[in-house]
PDB file of N, CA and C in Angstrom:
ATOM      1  N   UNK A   1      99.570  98.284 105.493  1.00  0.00           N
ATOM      2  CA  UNK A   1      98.945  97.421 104.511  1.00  0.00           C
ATOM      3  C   UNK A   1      99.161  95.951 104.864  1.00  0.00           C
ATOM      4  N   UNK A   2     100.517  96.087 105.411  1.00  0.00           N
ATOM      5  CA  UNK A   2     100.626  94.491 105.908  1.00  0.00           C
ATOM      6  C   UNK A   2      99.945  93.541 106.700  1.00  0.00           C
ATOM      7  N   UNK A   3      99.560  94.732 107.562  1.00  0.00           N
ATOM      8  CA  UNK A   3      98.666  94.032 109.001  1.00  0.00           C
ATOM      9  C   UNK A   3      97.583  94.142 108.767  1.00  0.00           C
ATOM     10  N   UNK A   4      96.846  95.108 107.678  1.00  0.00           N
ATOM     11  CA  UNK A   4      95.367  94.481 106.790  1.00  0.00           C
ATOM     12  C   UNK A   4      95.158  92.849 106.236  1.00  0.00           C
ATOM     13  N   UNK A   5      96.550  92.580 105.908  1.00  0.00           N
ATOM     14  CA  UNK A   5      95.733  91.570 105.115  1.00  0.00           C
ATOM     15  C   UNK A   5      96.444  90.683 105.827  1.00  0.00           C
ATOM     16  N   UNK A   6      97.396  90.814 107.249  1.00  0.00           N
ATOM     17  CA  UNK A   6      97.202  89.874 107.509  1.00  0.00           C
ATOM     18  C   UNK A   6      96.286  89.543 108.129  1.00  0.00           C
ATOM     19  N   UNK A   7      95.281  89.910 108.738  1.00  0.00           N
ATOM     20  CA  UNK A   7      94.193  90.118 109.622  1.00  0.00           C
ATOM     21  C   UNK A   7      93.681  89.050 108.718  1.00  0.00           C
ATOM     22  N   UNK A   8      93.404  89.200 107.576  1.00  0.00           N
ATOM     23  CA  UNK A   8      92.428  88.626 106.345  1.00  0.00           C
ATOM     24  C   UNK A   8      93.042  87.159 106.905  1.00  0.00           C
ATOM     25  N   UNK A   9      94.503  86.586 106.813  1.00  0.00           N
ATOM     26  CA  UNK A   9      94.836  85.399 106.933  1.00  0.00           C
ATOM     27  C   UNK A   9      94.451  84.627 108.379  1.00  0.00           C
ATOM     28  N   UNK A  10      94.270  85.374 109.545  1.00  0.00           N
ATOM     29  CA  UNK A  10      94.321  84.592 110.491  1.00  0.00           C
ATOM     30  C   UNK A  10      92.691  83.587 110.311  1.00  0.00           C
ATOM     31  N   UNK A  11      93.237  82.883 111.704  1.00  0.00           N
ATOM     32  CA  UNK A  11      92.152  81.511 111.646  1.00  0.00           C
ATOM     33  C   UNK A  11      91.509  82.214 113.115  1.00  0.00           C
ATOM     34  N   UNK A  12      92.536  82.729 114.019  1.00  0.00           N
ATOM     35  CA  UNK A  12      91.974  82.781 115.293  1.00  0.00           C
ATOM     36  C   UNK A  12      91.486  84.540 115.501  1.00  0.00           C
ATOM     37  N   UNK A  13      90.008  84.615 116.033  1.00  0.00           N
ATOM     38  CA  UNK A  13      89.473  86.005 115.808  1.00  0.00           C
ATOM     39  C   UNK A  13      90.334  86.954 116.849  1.00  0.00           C
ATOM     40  N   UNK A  14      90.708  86.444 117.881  1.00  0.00           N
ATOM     41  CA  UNK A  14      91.431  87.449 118.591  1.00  0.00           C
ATOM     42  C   UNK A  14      92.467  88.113 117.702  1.00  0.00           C
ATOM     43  N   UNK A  15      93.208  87.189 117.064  1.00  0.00           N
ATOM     44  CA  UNK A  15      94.541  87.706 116.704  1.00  0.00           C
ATOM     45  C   UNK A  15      93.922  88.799 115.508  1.00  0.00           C
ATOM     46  N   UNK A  16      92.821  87.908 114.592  1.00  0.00           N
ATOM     47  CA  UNK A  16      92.465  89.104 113.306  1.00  0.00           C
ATOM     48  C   UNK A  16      92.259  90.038 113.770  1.00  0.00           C
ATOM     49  N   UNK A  17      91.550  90.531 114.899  1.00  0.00           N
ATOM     50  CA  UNK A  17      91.029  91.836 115.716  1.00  0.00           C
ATOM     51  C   UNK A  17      92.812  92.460 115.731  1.00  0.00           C
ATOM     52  N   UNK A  18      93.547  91.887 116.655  1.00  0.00           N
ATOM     53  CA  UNK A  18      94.789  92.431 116.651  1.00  0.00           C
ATOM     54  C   UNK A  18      95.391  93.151 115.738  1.00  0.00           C
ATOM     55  N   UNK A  19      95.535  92.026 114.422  1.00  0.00           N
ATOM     56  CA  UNK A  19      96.237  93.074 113.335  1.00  0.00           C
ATOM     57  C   UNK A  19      94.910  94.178 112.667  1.00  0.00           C
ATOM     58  N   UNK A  20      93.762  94.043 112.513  1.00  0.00           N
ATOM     59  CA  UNK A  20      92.801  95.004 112.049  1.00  0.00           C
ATOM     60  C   UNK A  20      93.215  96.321 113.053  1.00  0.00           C
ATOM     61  N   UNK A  21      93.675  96.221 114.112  1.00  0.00           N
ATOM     62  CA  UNK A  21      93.230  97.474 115.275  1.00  0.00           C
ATOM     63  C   UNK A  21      95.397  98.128 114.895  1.00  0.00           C
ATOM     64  N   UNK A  22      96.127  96.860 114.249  1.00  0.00           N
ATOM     65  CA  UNK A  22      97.191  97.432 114.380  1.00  0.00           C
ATOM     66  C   UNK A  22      97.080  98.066 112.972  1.00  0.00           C
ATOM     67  N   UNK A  23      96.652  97.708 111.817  1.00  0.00           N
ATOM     68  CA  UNK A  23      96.413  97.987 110.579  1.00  0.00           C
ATOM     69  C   UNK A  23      95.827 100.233 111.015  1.00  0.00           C
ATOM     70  N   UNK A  24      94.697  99.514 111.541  1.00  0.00           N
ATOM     71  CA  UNK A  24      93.962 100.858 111.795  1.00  0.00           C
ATOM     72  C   UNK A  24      94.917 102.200 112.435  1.00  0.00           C
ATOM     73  N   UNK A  25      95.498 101.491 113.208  1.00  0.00           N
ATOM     74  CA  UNK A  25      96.524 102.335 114.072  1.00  0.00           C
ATOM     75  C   UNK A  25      97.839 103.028 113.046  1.00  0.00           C
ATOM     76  N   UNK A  26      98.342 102.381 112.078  1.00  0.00           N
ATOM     77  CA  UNK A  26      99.178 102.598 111.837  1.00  0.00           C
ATOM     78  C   UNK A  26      99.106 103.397 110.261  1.00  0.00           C
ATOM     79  N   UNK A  27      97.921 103.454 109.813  1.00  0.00           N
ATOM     80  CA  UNK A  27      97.006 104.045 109.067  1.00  0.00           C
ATOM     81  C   UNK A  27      97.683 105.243 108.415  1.00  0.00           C
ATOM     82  N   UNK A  28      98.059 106.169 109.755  1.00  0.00           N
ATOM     83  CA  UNK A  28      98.591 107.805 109.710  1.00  0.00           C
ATOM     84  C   UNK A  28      99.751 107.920 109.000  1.00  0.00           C
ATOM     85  N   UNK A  29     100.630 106.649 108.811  1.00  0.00           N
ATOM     86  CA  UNK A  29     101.792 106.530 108.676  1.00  0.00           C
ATOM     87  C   UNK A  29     102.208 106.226 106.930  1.00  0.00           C
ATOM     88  N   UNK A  30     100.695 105.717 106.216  1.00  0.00           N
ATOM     89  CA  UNK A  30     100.755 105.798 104.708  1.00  0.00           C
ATOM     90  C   UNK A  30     100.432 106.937 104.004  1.00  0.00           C
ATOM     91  N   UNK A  31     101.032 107.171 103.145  1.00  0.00           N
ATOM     92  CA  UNK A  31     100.819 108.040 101.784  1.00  0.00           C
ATOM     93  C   UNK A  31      99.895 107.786 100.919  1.00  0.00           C
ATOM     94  N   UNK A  32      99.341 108.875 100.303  1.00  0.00           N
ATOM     95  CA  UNK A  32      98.642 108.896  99.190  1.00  0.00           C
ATOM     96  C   UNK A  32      99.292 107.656  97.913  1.00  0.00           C
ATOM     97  N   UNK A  33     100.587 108.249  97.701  1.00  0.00           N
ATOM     98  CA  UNK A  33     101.106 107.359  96.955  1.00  0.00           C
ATOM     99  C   UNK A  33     101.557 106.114  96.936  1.00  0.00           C
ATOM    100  N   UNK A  34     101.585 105.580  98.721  1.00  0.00           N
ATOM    101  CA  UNK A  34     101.772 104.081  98.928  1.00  0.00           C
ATOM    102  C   UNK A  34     100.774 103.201  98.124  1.00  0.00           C
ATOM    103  N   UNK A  35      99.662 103.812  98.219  1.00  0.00           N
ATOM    104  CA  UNK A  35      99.131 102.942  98.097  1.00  0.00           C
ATOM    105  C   UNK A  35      98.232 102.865  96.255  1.00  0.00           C
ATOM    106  N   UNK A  36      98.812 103.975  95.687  1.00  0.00           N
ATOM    107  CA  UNK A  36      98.506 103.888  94.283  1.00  0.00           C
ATOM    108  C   UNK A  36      99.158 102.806  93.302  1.00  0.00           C
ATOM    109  N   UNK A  37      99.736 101.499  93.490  1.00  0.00           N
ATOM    110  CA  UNK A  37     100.086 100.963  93.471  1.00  0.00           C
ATOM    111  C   UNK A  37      99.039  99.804  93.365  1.00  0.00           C
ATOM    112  N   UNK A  38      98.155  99.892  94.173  1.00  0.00           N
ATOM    113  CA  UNK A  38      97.457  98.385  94.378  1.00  0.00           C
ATOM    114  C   UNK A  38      95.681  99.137  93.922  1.00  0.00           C
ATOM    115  N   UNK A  39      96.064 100.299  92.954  1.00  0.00           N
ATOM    116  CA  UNK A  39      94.662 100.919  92.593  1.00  0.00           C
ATOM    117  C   UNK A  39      93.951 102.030  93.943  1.00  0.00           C
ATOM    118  N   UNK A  40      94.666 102.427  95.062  1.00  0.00           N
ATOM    119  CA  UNK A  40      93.452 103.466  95.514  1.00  0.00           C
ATOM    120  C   UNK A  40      94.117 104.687  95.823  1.00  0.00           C
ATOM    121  N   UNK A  41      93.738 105.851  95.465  1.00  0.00           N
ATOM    122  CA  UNK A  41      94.406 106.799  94.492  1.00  0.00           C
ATOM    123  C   UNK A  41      94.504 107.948  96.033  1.00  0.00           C
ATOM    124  N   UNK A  42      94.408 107.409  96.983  1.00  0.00           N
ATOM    125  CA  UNK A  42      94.246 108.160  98.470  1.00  0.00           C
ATOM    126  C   UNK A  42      94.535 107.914  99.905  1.00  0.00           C
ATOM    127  N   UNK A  43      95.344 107.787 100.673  1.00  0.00           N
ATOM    128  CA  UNK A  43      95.352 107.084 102.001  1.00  0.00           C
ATOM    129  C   UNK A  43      94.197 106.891 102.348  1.00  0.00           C
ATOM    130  N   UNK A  44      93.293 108.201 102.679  1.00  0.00           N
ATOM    131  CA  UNK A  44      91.486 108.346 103.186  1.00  0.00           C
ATOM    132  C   UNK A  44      90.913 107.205 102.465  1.00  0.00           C
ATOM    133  N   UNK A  45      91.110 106.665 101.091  1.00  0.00           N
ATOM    134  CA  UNK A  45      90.299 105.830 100.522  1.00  0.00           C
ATOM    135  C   UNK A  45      90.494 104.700 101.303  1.00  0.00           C
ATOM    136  N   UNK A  46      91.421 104.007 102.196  1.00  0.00           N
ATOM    137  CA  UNK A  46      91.348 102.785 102.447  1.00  0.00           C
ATOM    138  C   UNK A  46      90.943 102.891 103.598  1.00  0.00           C
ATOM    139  N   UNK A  47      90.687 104.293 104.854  1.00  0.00           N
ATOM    140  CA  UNK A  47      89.617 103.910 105.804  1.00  0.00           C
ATOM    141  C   UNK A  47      88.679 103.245 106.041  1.00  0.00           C
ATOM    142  N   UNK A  48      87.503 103.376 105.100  1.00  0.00           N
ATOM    143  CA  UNK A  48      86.640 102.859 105.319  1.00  0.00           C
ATOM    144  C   UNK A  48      86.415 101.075 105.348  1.00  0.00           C
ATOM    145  N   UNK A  49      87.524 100.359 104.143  1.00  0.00           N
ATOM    146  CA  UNK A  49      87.879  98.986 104.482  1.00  0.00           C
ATOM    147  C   UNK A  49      88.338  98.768 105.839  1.00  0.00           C
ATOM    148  N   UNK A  50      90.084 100.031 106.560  1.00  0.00           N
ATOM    149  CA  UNK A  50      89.893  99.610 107.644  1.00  0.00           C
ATOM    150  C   UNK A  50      88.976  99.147 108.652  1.00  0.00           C
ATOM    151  N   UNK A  51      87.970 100.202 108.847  1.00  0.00           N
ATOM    152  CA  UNK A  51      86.762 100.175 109.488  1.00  0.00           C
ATOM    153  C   UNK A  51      85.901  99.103 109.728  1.00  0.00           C
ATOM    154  N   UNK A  52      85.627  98.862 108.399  1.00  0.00           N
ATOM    155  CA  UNK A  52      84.732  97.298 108.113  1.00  0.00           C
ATOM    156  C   UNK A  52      84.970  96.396 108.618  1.00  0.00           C
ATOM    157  N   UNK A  53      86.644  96.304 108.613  1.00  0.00           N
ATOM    158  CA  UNK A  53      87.387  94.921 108.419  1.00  0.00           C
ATOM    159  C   UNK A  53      87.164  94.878 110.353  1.00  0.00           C
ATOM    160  N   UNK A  54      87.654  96.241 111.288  1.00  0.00           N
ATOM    161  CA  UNK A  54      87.768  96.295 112.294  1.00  0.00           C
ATOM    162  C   UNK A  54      86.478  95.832 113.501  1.00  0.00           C
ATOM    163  N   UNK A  55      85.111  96.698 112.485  1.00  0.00           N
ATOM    164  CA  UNK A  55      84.301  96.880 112.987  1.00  0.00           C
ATOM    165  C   UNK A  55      83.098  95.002 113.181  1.00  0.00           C
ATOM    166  N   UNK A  56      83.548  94.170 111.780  1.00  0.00           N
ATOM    167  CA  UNK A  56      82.913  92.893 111.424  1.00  0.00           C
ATOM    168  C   UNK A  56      84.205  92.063 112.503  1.00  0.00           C
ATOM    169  N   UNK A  57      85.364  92.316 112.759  1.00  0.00           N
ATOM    170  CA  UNK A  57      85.920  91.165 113.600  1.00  0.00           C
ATOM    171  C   UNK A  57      85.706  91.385 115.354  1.00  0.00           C
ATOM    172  N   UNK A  58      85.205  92.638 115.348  1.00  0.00           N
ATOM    173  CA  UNK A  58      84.433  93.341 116.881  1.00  0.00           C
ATOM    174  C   UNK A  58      83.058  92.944 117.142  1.00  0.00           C
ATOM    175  N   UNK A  59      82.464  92.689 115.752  1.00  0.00           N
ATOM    176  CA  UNK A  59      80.962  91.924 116.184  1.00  0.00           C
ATOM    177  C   UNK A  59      81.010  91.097 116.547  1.00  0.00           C
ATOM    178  N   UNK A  60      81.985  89.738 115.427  1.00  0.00           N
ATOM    179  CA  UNK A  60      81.594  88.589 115.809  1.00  0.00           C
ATOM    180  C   UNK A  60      82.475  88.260 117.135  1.00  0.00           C
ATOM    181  N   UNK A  61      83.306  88.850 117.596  1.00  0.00           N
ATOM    182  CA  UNK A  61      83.614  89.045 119.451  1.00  0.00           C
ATOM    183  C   UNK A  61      82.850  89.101 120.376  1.00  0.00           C
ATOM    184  N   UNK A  62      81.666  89.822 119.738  1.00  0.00           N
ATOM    185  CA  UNK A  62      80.507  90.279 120.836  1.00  0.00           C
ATOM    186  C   UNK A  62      80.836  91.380 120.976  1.00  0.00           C
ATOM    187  N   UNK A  63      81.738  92.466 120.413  1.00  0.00           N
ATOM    188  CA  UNK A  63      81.975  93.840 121.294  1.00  0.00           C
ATOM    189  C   UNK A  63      80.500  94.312 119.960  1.00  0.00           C
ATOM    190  N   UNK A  64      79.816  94.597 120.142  1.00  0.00           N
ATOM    191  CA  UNK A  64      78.571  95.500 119.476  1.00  0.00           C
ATOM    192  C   UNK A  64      79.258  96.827 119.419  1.00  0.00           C
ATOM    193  N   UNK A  65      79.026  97.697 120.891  1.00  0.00           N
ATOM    194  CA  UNK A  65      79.726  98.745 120.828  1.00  0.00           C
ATOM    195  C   UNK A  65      80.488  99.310 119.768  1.00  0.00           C
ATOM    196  N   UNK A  66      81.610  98.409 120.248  1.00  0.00           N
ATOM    197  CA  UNK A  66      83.191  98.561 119.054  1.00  0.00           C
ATOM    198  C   UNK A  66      83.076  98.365 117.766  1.00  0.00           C
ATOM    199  N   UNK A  67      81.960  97.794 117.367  1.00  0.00           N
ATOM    200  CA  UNK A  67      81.271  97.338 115.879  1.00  0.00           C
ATOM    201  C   UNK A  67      81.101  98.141 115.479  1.00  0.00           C
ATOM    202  N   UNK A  68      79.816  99.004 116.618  1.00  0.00           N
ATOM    203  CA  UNK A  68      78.859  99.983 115.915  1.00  0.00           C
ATOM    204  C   UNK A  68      79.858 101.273 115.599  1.00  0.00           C
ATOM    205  N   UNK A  69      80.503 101.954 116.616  1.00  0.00           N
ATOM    206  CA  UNK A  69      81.917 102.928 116.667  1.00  0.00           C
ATOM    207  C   UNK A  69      82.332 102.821 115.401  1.00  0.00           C
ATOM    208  N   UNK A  70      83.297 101.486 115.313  1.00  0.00           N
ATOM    209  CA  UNK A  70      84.034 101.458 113.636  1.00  0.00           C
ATOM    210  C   UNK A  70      83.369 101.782 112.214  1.00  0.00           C
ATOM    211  N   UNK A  71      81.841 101.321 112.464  1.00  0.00           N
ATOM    212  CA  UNK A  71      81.252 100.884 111.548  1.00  0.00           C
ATOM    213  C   UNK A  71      80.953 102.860 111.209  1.00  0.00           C
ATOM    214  N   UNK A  72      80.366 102.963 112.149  1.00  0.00           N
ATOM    215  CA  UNK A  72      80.093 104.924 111.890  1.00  0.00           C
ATOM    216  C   UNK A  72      81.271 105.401 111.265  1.00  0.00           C
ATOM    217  N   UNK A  73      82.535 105.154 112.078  1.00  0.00           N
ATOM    218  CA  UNK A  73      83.702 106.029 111.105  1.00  0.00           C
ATOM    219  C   UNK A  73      83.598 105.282 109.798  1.00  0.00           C
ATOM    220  N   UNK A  74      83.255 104.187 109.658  1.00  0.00           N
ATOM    221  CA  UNK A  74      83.916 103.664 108.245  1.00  0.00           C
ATOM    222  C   UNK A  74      82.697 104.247 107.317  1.00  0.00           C
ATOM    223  N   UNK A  75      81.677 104.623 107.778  1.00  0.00           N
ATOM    224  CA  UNK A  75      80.328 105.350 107.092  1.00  0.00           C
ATOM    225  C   UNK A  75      81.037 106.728 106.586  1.00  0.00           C
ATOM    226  N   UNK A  76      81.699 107.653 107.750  1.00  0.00           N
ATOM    227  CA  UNK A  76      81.728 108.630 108.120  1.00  0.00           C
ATOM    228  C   UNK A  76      83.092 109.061 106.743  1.00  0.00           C
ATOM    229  N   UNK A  77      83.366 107.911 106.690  1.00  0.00           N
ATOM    230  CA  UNK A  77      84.536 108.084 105.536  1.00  0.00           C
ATOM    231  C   UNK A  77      84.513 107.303 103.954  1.00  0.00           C
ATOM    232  N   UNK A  78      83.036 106.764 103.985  1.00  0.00           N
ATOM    233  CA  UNK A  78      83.092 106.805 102.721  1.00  0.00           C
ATOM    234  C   UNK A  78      83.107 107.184 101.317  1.00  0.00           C
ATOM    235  N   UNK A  79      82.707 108.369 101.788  1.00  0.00           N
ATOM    236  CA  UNK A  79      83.142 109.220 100.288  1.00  0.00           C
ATOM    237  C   UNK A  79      84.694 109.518  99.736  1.00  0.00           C
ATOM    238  N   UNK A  80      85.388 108.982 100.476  1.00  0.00           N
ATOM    239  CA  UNK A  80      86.437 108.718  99.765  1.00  0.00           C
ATOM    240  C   UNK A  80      86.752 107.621  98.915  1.00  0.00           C
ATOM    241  N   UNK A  81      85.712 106.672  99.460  1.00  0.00           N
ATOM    242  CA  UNK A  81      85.483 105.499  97.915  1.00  0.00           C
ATOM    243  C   UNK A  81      85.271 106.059  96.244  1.00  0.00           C
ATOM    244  N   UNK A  82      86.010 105.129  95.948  1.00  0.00           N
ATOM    245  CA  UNK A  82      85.807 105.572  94.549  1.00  0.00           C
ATOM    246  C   UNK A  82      84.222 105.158  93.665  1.00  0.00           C
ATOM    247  N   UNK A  83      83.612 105.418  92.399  1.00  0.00           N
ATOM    248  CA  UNK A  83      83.057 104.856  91.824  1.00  0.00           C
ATOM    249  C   UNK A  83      83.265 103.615  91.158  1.00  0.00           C
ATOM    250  N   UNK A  84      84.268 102.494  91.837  1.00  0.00           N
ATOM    251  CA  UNK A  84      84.238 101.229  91.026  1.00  0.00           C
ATOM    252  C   UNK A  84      84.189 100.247  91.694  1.00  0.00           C
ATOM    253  N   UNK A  85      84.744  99.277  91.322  1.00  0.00           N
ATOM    254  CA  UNK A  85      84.129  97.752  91.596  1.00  0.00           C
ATOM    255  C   UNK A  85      84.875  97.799  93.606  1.00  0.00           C
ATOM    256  N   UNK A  86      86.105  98.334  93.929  1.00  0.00           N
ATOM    257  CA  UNK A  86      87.102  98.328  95.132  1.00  0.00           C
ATOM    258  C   UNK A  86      85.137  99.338  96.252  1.00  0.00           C
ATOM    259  N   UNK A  87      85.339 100.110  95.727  1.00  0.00           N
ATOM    260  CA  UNK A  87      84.516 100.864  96.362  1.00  0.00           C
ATOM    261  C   UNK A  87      83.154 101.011  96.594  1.00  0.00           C
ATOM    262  N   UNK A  88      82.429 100.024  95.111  1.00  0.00           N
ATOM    263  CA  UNK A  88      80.912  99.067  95.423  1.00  0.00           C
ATOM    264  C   UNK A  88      80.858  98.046  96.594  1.00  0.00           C
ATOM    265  N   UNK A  89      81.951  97.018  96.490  1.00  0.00           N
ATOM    266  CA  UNK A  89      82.359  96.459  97.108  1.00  0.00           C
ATOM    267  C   UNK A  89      82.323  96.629  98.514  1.00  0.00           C
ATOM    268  N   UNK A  90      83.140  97.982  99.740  1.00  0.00           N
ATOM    269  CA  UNK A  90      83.428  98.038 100.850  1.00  0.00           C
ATOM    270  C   UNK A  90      82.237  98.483 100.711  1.00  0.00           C
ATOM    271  N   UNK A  91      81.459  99.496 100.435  1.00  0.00           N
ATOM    272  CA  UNK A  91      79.981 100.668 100.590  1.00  0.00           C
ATOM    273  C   UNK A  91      79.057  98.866 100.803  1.00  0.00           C
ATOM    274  N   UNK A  92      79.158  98.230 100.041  1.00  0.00           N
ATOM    275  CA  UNK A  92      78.214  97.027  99.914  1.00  0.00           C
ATOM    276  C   UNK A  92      78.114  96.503 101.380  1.00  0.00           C
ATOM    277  N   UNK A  93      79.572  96.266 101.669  1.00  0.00           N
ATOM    278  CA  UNK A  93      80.376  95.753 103.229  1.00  0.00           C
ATOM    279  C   UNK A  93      79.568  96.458 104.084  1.00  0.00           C
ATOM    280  N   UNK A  94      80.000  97.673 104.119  1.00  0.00           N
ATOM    281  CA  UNK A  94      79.404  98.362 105.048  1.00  0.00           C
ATOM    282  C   UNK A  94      77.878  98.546 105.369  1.00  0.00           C
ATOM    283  N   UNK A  95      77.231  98.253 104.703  1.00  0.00           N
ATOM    284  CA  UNK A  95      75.542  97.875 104.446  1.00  0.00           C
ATOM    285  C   UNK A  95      75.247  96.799 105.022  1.00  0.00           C
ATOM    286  N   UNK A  96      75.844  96.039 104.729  1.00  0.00           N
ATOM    287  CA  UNK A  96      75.999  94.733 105.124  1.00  0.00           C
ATOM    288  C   UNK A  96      75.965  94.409 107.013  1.00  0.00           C
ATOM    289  N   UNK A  97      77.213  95.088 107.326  1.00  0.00           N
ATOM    290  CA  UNK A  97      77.447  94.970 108.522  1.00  0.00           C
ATOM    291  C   UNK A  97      76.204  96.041 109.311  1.00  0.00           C
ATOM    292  N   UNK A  98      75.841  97.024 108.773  1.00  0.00           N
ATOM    293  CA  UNK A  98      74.937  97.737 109.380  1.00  0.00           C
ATOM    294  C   UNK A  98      73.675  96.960 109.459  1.00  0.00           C
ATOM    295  N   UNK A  99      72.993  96.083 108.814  1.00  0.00           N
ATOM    296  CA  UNK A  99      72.051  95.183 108.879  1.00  0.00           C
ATOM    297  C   UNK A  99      72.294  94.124 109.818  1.00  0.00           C
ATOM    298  N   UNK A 100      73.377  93.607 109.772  1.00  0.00           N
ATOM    299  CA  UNK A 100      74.260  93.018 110.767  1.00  0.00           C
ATOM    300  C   UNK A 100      73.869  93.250 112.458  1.00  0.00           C
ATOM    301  N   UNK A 101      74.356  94.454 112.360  1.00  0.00           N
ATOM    302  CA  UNK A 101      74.189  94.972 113.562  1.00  0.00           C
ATOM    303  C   UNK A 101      72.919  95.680 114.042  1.00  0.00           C
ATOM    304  N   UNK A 102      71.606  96.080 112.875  1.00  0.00           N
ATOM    305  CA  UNK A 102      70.515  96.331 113.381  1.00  0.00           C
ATOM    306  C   UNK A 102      69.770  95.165 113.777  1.00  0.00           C
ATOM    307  N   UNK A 103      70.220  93.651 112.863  1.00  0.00           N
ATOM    308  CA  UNK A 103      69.944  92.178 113.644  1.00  0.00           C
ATOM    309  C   UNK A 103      69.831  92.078 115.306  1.00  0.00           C
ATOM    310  N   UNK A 104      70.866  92.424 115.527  1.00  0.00           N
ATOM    311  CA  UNK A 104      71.576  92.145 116.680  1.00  0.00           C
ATOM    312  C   UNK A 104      71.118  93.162 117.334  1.00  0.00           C
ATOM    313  N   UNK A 105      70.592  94.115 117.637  1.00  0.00           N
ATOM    314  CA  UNK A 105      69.864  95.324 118.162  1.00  0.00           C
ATOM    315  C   UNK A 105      68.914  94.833 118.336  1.00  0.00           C
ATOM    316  N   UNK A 106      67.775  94.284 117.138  1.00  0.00           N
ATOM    317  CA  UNK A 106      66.753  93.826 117.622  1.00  0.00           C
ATOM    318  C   UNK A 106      66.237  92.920 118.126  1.00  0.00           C
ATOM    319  N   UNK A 107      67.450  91.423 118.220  1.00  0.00           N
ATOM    320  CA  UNK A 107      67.390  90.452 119.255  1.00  0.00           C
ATOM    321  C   UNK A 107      67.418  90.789 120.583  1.00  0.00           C
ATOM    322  N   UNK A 108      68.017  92.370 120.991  1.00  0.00           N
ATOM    323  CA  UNK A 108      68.209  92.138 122.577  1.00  0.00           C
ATOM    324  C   UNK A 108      67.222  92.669 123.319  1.00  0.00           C
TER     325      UNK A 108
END
């Protein structure tokens, strides 16, 4: 959880990529119940933010690829979002970045 948000704080994109990919990595290692605490009632539920968060600091890198990859798992795991505002929210994200990246598909 730590290296989620610190990702959120950095200024420099390499490093946010860093903690997003260490965030992602270390993923396996939370509980259901870690994280009921800050409202999401599931480890699986906070994939798909990983994803987003991983997949939007890989675009604006230029890795497309690594965008598009994250962006599928973070699709691939959204039904573990909930019905509320946390989970309108990332599903929104993730729409977002998929337009994003069909942009960028059709510039090349």
């Amino acid at each position: 959880m730590l290296a989620h948000y610190l990702a959120d704080l950095e200024t420099d994109l390499d490093a946010e990529v860093g903690w997003d990919r260490v965030a992602l990595e270390q993923h396996g290692d939370v509980g259901d119940g870690d994280l009921a605490v800050i409202g999401i009632p599931s480890a699986r539920g906070m994939l798909p933010s990983l994803h987003l968060n991983l997949a939007d600091g890989l675009l604006r890198s230029g890795d497309v690829a690594g965008a598009t990859r994250h962006l599928e798992a973070g699709m691939a795991v959204s039904d573990a979002l909930g019905d509320d505002g946390y989970g309108g929210m990332i599903r929104d994200g993730l729409q977002r970045l998929a337009e994003r990246l069909g942009d960028v598909a059709a510039n090349r």
